[in-house]
C-alpha atoms as a PDB file:
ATOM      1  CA  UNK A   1     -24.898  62.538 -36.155  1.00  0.00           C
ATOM      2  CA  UNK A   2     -23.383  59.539 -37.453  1.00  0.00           C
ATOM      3  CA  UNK A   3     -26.085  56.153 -36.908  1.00  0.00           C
ATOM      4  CA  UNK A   4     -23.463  53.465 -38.051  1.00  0.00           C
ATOM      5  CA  UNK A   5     -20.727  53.893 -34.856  1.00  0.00           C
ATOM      6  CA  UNK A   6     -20.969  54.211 -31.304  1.00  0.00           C
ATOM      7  CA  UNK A   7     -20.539  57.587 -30.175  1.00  0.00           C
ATOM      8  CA  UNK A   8     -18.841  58.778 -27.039  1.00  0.00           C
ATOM      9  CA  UNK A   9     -22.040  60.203 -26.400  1.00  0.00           C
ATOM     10  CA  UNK A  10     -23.407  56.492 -26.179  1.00  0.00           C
ATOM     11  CA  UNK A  11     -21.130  55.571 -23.806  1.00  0.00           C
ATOM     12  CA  UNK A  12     -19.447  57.976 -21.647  1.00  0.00           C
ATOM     13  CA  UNK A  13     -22.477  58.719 -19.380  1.00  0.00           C
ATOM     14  CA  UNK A  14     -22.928  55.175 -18.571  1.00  0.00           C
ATOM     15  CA  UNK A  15     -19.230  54.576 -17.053  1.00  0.00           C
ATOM     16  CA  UNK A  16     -20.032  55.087 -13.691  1.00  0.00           C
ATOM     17  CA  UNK A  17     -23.215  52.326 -13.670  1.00  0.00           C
ATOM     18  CA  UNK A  18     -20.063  49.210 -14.345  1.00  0.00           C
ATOM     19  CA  UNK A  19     -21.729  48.709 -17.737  1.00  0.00           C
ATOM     20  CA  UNK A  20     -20.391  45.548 -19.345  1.00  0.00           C
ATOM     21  CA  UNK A  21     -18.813  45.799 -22.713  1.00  0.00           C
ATOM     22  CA  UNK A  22     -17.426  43.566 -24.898  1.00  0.00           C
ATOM     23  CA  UNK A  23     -13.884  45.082 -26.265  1.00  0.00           C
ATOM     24  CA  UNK A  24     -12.161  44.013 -29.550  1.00  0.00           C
ATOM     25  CA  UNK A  25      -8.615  44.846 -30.173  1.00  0.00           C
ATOM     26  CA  UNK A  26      -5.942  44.148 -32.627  1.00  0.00           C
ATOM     27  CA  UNK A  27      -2.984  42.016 -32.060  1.00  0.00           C
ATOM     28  CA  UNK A  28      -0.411  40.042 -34.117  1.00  0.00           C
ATOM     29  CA  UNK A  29       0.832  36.885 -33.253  1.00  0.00           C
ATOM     30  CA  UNK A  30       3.462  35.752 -35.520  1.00  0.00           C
ATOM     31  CA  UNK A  31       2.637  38.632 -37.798  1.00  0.00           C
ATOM     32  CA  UNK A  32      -0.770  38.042 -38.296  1.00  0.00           C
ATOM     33  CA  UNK A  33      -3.434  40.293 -37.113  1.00  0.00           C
ATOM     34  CA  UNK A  34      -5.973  39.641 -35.454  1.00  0.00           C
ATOM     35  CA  UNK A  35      -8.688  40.714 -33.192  1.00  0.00           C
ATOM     36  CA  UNK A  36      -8.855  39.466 -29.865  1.00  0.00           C
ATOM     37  CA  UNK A  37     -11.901  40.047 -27.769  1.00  0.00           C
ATOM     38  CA  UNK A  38     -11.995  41.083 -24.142  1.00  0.00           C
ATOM     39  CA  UNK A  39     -15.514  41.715 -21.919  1.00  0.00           C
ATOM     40  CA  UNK A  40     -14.262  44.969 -19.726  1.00  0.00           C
ATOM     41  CA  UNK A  41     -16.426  47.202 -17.190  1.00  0.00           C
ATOM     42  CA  UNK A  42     -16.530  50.876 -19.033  1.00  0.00           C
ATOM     43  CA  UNK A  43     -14.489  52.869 -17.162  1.00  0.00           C
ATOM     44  CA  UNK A  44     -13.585  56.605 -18.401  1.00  0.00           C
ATOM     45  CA  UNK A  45      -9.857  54.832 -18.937  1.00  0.00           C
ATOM     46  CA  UNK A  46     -10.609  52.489 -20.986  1.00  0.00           C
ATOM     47  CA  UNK A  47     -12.205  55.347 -23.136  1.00  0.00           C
ATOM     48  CA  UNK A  48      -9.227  57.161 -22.706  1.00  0.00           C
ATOM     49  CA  UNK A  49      -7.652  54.385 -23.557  1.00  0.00           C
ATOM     50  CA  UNK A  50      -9.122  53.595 -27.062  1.00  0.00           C
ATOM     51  CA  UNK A  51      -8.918  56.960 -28.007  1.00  0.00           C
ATOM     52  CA  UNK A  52      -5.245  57.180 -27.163  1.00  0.00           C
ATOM     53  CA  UNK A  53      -4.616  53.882 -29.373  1.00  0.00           C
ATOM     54  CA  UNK A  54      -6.438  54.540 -32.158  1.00  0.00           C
ATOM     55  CA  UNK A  55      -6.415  52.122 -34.821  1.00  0.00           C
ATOM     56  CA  UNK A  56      -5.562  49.399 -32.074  1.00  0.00           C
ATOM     57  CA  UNK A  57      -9.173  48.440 -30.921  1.00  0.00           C
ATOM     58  CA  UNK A  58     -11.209  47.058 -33.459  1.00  0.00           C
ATOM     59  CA  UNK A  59     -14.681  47.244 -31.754  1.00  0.00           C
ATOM     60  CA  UNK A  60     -16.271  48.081 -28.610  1.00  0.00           C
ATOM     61  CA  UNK A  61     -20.129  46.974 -27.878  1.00  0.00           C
ATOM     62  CA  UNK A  62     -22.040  47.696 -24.228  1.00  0.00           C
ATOM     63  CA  UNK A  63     -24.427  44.725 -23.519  1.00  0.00           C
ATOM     64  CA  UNK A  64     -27.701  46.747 -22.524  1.00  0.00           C
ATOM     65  CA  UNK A  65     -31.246  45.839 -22.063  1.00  0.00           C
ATOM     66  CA  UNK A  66     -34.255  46.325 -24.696  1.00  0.00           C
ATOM     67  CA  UNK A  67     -36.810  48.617 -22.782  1.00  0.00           C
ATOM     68  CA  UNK A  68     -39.215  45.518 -23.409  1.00  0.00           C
ATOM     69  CA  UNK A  69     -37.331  43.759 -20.516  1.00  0.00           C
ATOM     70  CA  UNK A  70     -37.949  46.825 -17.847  1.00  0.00           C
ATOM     71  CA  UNK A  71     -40.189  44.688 -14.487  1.00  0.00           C
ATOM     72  CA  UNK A  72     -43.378  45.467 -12.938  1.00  0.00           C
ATOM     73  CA  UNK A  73     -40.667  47.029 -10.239  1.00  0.00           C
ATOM     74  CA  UNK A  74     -38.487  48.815 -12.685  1.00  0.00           C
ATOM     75  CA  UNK A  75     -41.935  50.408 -14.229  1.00  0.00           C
ATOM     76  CA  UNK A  76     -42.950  51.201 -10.701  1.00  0.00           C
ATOM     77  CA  UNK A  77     -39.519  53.018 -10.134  1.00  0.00           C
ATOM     78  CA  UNK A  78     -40.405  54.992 -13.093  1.00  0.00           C
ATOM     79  CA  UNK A  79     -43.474  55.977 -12.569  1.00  0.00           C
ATOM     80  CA  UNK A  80     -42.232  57.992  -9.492  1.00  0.00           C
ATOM     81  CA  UNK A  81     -39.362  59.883 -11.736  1.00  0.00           C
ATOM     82  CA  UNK A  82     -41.814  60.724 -13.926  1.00  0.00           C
ATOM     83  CA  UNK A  83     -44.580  61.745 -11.546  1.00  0.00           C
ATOM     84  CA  UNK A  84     -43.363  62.151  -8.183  1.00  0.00           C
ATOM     85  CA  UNK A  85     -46.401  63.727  -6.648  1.00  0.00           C
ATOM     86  CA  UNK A  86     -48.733  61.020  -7.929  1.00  0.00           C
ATOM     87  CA  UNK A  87     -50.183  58.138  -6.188  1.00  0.00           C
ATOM     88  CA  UNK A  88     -49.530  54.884  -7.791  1.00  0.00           C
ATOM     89  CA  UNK A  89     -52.615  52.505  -8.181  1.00  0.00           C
ATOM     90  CA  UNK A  90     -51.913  50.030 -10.638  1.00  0.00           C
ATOM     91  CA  UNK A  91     -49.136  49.447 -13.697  1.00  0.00           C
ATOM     92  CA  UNK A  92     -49.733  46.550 -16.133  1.00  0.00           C
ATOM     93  CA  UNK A  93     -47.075  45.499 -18.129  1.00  0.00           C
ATOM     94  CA  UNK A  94     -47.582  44.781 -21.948  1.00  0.00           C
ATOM     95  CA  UNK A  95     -46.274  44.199 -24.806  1.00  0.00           C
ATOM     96  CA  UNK A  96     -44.533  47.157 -25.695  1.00  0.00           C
ATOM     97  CA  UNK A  97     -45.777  49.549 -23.339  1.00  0.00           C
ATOM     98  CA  UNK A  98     -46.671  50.179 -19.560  1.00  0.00           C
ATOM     99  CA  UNK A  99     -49.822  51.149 -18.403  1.00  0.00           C
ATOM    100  CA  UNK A 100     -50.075  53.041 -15.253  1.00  0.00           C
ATOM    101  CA  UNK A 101     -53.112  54.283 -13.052  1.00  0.00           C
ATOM    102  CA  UNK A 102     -52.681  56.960 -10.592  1.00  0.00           C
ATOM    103  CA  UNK A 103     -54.624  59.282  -8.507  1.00  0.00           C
ATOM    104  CA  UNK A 104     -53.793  62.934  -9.473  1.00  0.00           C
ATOM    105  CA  UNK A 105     -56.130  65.374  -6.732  1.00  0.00           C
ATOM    106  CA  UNK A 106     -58.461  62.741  -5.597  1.00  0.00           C
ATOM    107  CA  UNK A 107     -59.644  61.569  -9.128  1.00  0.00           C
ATOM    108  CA  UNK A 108     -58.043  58.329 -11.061  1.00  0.00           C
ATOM    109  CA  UNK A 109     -55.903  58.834 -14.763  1.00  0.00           C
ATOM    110  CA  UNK A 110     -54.700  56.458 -16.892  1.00  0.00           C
ATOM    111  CA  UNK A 111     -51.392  56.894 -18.519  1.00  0.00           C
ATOM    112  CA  UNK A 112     -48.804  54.814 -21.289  1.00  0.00           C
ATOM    113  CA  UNK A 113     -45.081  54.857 -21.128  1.00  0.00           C
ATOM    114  CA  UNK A 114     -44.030  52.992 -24.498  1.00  0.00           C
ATOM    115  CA  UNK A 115     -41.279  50.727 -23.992  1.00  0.00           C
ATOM    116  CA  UNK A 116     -39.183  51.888 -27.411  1.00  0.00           C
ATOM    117  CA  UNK A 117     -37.696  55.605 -28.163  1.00  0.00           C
ATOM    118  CA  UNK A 118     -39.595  56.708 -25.108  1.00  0.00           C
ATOM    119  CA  UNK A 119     -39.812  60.932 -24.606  1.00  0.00           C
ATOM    120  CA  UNK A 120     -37.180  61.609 -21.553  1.00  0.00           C
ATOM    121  CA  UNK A 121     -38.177  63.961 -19.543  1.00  0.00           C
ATOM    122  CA  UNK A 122     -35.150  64.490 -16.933  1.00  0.00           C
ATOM    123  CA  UNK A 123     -31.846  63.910 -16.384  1.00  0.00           C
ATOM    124  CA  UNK A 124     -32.749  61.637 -13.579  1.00  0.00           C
ATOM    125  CA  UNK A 125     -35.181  59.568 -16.239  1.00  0.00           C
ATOM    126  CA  UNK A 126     -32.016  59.483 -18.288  1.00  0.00           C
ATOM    127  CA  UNK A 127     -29.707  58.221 -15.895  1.00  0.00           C
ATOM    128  CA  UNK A 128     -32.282  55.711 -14.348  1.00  0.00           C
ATOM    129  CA  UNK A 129     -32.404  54.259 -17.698  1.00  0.00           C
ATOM    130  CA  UNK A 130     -28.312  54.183 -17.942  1.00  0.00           C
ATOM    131  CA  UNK A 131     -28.248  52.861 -14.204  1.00  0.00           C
ATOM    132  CA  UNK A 132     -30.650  49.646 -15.618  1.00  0.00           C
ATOM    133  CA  UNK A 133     -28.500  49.659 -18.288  1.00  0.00           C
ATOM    134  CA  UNK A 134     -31.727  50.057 -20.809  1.00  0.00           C
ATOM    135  CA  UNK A 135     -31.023  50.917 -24.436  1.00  0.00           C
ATOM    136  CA  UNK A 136     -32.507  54.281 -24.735  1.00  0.00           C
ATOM    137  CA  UNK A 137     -31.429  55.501 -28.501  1.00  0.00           C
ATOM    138  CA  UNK A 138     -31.641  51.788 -30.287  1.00  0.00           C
ATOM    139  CA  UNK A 139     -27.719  51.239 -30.680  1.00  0.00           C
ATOM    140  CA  UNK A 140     -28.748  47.666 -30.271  1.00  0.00           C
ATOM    141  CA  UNK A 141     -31.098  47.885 -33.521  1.00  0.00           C
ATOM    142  CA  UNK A 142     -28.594  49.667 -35.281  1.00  0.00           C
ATOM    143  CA  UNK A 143     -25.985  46.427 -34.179  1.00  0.00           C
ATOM    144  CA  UNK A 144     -23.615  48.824 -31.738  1.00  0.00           C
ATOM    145  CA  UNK A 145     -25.145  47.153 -29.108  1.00  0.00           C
ATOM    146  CA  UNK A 146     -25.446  43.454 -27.192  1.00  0.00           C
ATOM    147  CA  UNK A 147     -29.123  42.631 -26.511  1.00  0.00           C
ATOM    148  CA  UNK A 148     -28.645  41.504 -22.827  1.00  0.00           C
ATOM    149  CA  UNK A 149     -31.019  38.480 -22.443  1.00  0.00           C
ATOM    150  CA  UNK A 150     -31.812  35.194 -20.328  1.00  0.00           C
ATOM    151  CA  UNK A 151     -28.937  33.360 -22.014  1.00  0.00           C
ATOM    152  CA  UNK A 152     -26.898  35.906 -22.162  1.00  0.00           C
ATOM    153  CA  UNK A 153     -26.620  38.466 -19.001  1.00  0.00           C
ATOM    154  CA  UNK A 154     -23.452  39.681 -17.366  1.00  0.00           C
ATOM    155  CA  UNK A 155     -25.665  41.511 -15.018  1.00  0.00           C
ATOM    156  CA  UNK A 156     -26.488  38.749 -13.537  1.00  0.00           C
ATOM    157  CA  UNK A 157     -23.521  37.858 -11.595  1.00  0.00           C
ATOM    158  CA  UNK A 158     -23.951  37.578  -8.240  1.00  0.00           C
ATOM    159  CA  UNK A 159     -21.336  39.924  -7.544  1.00  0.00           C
ATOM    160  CA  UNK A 160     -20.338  41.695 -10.576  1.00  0.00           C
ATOM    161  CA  UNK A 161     -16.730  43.289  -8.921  1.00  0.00           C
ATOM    162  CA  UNK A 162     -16.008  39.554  -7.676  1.00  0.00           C
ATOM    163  CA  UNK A 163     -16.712  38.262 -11.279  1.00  0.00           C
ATOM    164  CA  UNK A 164     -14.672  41.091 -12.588  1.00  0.00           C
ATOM    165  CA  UNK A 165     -11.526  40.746 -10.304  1.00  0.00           C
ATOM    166  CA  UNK A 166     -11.487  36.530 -10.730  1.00  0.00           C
ATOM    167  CA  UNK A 167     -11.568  37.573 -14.463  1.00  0.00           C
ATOM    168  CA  UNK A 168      -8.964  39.918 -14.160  1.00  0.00           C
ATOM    169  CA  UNK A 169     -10.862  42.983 -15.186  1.00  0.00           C
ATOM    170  CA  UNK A 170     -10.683  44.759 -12.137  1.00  0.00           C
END
């Protein structure tokens, strides 16, 4: 497995959650190359796409969330993926983790879900994560991703196919 490039892998099952990416590809004005750069909803054609024109895109980077940034919701949503017969009492958000209480058979446990390379343990865990567009195999400390933050969110639009189609995306 190659750590340096973005791998289909790393993208392909988050299409259908309107990631964001940012796309670079080449063009030449007056002979001159260069490499324009173009923020796109991952589709399955624009995959097809770059792998059709190889050598014509430059880069391609999803914007995604550090696991740091899940909410007291978000963690609450978890919880019942990971333990959907369980009774939530509390979850307290720290600094790298998430601590939940629940009531398992009438008696109170305490349990951690750490907010970095966190064990998956089902498909619907994994594509929770991708719908929240949460960085889930550190592409953005390896640089292949865009740390989505305050200043910079495209999530945050009110209406994300509006913003795409007045950007002409869509």
């Amino acid at each position: 497995m190659d750590e340096t490039e973005l791998l289909i892998k790393d993208l392909c099952a988050r299409a259908p959650y309107d990631t964001i990416v940012d796309v670079a590809y080449w063009v030449s004005y007056d002979g001159k190359p260069e490499l324009e750069w173009s923020k796109e909803k991952l589709t399955l054609s624009l995959l097809h796409q770059i792998e059709e024109e190889e050598g014509a895109w430059g880069f391609i980077k999803p914007y995604l969330r550090p696991l740091s940034s899940m909410t007291k919701e978000e963690a609450e949503e978890m919880f019942h993926l990971m333990y959907p017969n369980d009774k939530l009492i509390k979850v307290e958000l720290e600094q790298n983790f998430v601590r939940f209480t629940r009531l398992v058979g009438g008696e109170s446990f305490q349990g951690i879900l750490t907010l970095f390379f966190n064990k998956i343990y089902s498909l619907e865990q994994l594509d929770w994560y991708y719908s929240k567009h949460f960085d889930v195999r550190d592409l953005i400390g390896k640089n292949l991703a865009i740390e989505v933050n305050k200043e910079n969110n495209p999530y945050e639009k009110i209406d994300m196919v509006c913003w795409l189609k007045e950007n002409g995306k869509i």
